[in-house]
Protein backbone atom coordinates (compact mmCIF):
# COMPACT_ATOMS: atom_id res chain seq x y z
CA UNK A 1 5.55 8.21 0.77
CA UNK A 2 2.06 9.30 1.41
CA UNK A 3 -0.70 8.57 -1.52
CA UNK A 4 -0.10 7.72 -4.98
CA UNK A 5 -2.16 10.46 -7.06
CA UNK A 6 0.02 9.30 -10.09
CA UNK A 7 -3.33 8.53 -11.87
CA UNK A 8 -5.04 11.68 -11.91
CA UNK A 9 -1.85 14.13 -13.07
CA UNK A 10 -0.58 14.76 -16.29
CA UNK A 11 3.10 15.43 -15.27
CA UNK A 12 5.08 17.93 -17.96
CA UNK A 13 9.12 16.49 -18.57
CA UNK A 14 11.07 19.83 -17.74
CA UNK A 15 14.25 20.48 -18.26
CA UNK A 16 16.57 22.27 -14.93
CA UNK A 17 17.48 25.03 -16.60
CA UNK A 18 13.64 26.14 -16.39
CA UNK A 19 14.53 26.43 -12.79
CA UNK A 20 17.16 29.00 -12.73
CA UNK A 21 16.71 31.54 -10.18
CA UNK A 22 14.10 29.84 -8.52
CA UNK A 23 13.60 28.56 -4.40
CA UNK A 24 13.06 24.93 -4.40
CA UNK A 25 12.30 23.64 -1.36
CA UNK A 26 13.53 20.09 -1.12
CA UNK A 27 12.13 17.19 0.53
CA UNK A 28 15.32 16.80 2.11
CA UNK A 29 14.42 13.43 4.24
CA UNK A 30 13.50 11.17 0.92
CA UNK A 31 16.61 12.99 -0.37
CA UNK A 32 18.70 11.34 2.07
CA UNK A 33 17.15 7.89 2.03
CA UNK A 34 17.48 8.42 -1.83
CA UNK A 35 21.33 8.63 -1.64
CA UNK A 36 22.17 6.06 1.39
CA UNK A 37 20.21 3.42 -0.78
CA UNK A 38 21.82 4.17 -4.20
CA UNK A 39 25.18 5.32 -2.66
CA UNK A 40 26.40 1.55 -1.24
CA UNK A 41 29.25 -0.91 -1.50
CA UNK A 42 28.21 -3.08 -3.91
CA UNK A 43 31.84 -4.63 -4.60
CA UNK A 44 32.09 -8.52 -4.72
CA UNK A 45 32.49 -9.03 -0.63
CA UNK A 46 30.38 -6.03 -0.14
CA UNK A 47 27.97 -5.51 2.33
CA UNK A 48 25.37 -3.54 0.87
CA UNK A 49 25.53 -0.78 3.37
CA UNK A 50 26.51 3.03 2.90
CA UNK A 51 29.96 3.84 1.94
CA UNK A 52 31.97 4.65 5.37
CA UNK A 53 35.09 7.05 6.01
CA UNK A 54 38.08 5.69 7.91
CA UNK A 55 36.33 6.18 11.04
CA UNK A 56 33.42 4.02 10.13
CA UNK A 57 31.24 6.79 9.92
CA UNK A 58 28.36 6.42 6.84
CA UNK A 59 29.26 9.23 3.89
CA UNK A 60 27.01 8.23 1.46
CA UNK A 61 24.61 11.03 2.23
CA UNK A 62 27.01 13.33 2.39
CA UNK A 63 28.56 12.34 -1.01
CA UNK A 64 25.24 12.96 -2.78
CA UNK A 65 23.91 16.08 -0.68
CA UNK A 66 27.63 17.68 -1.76
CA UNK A 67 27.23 16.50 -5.70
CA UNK A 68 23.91 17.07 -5.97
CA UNK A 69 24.08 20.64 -4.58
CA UNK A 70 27.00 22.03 -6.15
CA UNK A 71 25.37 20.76 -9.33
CA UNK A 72 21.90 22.61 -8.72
CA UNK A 73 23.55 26.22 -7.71
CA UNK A 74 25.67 25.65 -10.68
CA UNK A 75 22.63 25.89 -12.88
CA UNK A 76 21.28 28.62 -11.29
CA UNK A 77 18.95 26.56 -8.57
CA UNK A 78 18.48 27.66 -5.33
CA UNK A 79 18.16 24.61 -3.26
CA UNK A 80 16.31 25.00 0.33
CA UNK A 81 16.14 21.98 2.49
CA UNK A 82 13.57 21.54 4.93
CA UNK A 83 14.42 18.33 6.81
CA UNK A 84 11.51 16.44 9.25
CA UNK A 85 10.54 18.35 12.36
CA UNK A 86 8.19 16.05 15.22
CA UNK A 87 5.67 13.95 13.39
CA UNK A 88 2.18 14.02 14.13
CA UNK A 89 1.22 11.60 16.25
CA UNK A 90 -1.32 10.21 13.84
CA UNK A 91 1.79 9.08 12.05
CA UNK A 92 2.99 7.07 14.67
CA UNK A 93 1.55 3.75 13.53
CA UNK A 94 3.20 4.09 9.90
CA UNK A 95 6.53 5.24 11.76
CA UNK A 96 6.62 1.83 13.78
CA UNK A 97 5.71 -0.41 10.87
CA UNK A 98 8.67 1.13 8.87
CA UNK A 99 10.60 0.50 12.30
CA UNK A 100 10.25 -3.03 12.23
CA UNK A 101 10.55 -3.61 8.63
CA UNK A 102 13.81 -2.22 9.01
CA UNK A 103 14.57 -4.81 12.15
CA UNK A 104 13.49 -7.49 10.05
CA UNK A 105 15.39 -6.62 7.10
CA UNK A 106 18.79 -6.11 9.38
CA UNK A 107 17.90 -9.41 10.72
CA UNK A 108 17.87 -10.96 6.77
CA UNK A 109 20.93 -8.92 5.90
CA UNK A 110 23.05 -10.40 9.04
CA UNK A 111 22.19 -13.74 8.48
CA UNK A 112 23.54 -13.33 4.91
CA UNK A 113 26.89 -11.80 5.99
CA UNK A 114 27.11 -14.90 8.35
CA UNK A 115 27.37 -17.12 5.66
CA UNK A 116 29.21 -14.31 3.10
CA UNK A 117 25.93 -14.34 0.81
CA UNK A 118 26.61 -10.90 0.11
CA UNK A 119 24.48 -11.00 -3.14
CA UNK A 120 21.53 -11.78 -0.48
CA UNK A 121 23.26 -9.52 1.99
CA UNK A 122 23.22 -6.34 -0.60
CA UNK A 123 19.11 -7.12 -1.55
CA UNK A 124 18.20 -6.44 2.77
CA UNK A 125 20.97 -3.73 3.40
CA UNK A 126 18.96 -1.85 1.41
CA UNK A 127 15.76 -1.94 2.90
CA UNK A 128 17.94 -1.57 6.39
CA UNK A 129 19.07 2.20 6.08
CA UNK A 130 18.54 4.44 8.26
CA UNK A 131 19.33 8.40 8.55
CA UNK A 132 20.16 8.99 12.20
CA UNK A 133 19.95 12.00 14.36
CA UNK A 134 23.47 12.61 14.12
CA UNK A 135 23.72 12.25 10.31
CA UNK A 136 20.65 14.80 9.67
CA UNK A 137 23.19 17.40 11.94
CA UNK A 138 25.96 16.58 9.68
CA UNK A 139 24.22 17.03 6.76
CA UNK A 140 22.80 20.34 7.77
CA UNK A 141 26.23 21.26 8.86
CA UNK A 142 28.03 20.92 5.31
CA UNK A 143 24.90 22.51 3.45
CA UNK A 144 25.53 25.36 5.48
CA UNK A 145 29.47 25.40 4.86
CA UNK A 146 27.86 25.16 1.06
CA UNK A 147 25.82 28.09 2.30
CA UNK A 148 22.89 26.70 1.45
CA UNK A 149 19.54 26.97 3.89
CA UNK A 150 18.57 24.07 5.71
CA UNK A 151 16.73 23.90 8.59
CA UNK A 152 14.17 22.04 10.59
CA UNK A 153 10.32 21.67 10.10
CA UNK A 154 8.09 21.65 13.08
CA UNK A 155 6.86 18.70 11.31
CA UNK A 156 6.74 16.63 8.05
CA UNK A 157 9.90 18.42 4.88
CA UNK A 158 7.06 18.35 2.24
CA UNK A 159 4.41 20.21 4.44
CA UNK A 160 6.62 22.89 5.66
CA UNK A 161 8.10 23.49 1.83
CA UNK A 162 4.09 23.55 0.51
CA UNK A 163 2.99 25.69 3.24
CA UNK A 164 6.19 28.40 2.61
CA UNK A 165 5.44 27.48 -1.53
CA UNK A 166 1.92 28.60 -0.85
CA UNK A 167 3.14 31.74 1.34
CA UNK A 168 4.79 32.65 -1.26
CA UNK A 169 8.49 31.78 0.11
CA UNK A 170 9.19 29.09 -1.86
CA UNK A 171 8.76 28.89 -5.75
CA UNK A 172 8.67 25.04 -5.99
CA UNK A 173 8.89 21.88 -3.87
CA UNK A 174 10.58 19.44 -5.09
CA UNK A 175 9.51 15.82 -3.90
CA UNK A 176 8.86 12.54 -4.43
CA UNK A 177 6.09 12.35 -2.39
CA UNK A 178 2.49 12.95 -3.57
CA UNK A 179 0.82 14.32 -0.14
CA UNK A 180 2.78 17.81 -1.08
CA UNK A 181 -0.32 18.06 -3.19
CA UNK A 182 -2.97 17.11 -0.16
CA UNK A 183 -0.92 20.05 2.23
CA UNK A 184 -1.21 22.74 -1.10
CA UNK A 185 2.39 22.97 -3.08
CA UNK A 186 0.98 25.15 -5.70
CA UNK A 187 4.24 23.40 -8.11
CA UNK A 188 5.06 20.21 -7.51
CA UNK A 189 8.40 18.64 -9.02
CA UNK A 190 9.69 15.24 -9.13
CA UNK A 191 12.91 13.65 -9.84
CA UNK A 192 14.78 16.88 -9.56
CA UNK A 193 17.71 14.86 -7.59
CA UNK A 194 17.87 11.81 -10.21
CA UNK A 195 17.53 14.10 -13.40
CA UNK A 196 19.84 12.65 -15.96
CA UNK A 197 20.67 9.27 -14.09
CA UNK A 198 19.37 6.14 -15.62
CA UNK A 199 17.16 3.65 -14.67
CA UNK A 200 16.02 0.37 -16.62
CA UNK A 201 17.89 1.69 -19.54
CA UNK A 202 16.16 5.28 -19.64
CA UNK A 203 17.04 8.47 -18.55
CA UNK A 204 15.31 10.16 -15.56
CA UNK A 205 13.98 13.32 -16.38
CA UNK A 206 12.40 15.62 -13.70
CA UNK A 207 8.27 16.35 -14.02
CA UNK A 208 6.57 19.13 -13.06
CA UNK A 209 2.67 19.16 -11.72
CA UNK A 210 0.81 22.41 -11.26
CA UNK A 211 -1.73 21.70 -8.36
CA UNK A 212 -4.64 24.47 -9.63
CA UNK A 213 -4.23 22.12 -13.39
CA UNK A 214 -4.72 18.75 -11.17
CA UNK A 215 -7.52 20.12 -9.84
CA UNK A 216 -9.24 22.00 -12.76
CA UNK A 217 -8.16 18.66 -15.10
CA UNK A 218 -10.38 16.29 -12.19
CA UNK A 219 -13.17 19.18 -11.65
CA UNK A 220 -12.22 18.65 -7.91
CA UNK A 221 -11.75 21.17 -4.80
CA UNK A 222 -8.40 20.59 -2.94
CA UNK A 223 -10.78 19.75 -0.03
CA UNK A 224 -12.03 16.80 -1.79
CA UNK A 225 -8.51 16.06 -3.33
CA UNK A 226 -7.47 15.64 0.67
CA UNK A 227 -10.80 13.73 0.99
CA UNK A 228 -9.93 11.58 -2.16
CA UNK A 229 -6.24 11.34 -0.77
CA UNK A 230 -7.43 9.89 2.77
CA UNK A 231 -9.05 7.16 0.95
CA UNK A 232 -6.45 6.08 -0.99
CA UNK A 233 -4.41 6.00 2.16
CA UNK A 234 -1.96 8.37 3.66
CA UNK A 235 1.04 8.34 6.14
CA UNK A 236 -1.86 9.08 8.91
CA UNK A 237 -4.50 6.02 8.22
CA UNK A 238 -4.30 3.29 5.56
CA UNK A 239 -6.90 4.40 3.21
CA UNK A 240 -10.71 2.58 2.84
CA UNK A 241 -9.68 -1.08 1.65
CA UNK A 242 -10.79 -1.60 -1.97
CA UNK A 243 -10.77 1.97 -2.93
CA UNK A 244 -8.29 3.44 -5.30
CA UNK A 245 -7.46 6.69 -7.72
CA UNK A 246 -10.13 5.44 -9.92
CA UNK A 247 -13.04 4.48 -7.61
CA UNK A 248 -11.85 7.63 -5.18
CA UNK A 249 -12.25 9.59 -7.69
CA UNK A 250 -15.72 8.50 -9.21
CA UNK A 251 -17.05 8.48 -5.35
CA UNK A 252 -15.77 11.33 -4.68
CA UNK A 253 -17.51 13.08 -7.88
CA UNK A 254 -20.81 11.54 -7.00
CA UNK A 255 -21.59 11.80 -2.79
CA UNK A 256 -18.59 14.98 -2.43
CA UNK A 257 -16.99 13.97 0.72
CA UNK A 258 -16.22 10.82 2.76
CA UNK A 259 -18.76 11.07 5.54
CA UNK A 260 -21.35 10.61 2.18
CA UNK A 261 -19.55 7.69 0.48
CA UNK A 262 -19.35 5.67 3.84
CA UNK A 263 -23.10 6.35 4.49
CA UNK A 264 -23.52 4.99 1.36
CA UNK A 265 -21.56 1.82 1.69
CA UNK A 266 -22.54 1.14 5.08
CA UNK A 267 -19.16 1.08 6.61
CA UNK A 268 -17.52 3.78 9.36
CA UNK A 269 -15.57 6.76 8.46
CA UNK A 270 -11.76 7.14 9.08
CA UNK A 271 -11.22 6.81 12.73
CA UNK A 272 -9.82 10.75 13.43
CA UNK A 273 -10.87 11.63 10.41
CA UNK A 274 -11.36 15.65 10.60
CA UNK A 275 -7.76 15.89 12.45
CA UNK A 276 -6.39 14.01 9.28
CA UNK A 277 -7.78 16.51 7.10
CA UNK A 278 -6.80 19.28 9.54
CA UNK A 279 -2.97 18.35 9.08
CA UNK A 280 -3.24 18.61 5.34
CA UNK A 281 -5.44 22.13 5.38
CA UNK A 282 -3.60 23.93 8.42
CA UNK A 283 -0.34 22.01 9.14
CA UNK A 284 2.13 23.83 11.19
CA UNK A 285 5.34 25.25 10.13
CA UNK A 286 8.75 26.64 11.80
CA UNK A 287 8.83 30.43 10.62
CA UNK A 288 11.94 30.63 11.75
CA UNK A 289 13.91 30.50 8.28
CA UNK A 290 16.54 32.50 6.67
CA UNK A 291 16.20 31.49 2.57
CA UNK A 292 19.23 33.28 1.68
CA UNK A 293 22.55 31.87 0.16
CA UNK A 294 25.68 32.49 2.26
CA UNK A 295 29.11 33.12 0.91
CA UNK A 296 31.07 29.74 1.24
CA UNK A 297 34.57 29.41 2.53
CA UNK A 298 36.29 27.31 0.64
CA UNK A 299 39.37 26.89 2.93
CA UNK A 300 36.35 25.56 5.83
CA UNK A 301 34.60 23.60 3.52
CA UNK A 302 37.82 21.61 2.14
CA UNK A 303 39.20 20.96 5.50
CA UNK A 304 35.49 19.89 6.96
CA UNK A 305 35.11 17.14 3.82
CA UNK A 306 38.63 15.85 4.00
CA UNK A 307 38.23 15.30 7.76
CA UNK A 308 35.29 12.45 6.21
CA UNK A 309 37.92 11.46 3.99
CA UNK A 310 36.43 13.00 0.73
CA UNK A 311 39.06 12.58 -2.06
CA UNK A 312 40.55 15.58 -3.40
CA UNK A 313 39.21 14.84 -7.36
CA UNK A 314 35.38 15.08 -5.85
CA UNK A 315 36.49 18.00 -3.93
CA UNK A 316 37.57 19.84 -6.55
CA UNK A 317 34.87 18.68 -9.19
CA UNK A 318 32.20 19.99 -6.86
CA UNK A 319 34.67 23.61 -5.78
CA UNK A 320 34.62 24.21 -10.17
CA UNK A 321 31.13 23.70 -9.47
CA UNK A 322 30.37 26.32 -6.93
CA UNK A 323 32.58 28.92 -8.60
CA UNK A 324 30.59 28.41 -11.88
CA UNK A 325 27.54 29.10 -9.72
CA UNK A 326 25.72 32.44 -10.67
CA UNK A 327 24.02 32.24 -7.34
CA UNK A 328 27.45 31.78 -4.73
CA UNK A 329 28.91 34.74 -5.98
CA UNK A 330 31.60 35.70 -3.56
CA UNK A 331 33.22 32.35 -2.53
CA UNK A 332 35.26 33.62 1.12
CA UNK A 333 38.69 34.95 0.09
CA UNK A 334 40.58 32.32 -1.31
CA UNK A 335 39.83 30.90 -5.13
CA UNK A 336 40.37 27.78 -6.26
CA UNK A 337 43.47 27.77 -7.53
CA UNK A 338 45.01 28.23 -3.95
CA UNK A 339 44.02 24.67 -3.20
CA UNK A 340 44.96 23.14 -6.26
């Protein structure tokens, strides 16, 4: 998830329908993880994990890509997702540590099964997800029977939509995670997936932050936002212990970089420190991208979700949905009425 920079924004509650017409690139990774940890069987001998098709195949992903989509491009939304590429390499401590965390966690959530705790069993399936080579293809493959983009980064989602955002391409990204900030999304938006749902009694509403007002706001460069960022702690080093938004930002203000403030403390920069800012300032990108919406086929998109079992209700709430769309115009031949 990056670093928090929660306490230095001033996020505006926006409504969806200020969206309409614009390219949000999506975050589509956290997306994922979003729906296979919220999607579950949580029924009284449940086991916590995604919801499966006959063929034991996880379609919990699925089930919230398809809803979640139809509903965007119904509103007008064009959704782009920009799934992870190759990490860097500097990312391949965090990567293991969320590796085994996940081992463990399948280890708790077994045990538990073993002796049908499921209560216990649904807490660690939870924390035991994981989105698997094979399930990014699939998803990929029904966004594009949606015809919706979605495509590979040559690296992290978030970079490659801030990058394309800053380009230009892109009007928006739409993440959860803060570092789209540290790699330049000039518009930032959050909760754009769980807008509307509830959570501890109150509705979700998506927020919009507007980097050039984050920075003006904190009288800081984006340099020394990346600097302040690094601190904190990022996906690529664990940040300088003790050090926060608050002090970050006050140290930051005073000695302008992090070479200055570790003088000043006595202690030794970031190990790597100008390749971690490098990834945020110049991160690479696949240019290989085509950001327009495709006719769909109805006829190939019916027969694809039935094949994972889909009911025929959700089918047809989310077909109403794309033929509402003012963006998926011309919907193959057929209409909806010849398959219902």
């Amino acid at each position: 998830m990056g670093c928090n920079l929660k306490d230095l924004s001033n996020p505006a509650k926006i409504e969806l329908s200020s969206l309409v017409g614009k390219r949000v690139g999506i975050d589509a990774f956290l997306v994922a993880f979003q729906f296979l940890t919220s999607i579950r069987d949580r029924s009284e001998t449940g086991d916590g994990g995604p919801l499966r098709d006959s063929k034991g195949r996880p379609v919990s992903h699925l089930m919230g890509f398809l809803d979640r989509t139809t509903g965007l491009l119904e509103k007008g939304i064009i959704p782009i997702y920009i799934f992870d590429g190759k990490h860097p390499e500097l990312k391949s401590d965090t990567i293991a540590m969320r590796r085994q965390s996940s081992i463990e966690a399948e280890k708790k959530w077994k045990e538990a099964l073993e002796i049908s705790d499921y209560k216990e069993a649904q807490k660690w399936a939870q924390r035991c997800i994981r989105y698997t080579p094979e399930m990014v293809e699939e998803t990929i493959e029904m966004l594009h029977l949606l015809g919706v983009p979605a495509f590979r980064a040559a690296a992290e989602g978030e970079a490659q939509a801030a990058v394309m955002a800053a380009k230009g391409d892109l009007d928006i990204v739409a993440t959860q995670d803060w570092d789209a900030l540290l790699y330049g999304a000039p518009i930032l938006i959050r909760n754009i997936m769980s807008d509307g749902s509830k959570r501890m009694g109150r509705t979700i509403k998506a927020e919009k932050i507007i980097l050039n007002e984050l920075l003006t706001e904190n009288e800081l460069t984006r340099e020394e936002l990346i600097d302040l960022g690094i601190m904190i702690g990022t996906d690529f080093h664990p940040g300088i212990k003790g050090i926060g938004p608050k002090t970050g930002m006050k140290l930051i203000k005073k000695f302008g970089n992090i070479e200055k403030i570790c003088d000043e403390k006595g202690i030794e920069a970031p190990e790597n420190l100008d390749l971690i800012r490098e990834i945020f300032l110049n991160h690479p990108i696949n240019e290989n991208y085509d950001l327009n919406l495709k006719p769909v086929n109805l006829e190939s998109l019916k027969k694809w979700l039935l094949s994972r079992d889909f009911s025929d209700a959700r089918i047809e709430r989310n077909f109403k949905r794309l033929e509402k769309s003012s963006q998926v115009r011309n919907i193959g031949q057929s209409s909806l009425s010849d398959f219902f």
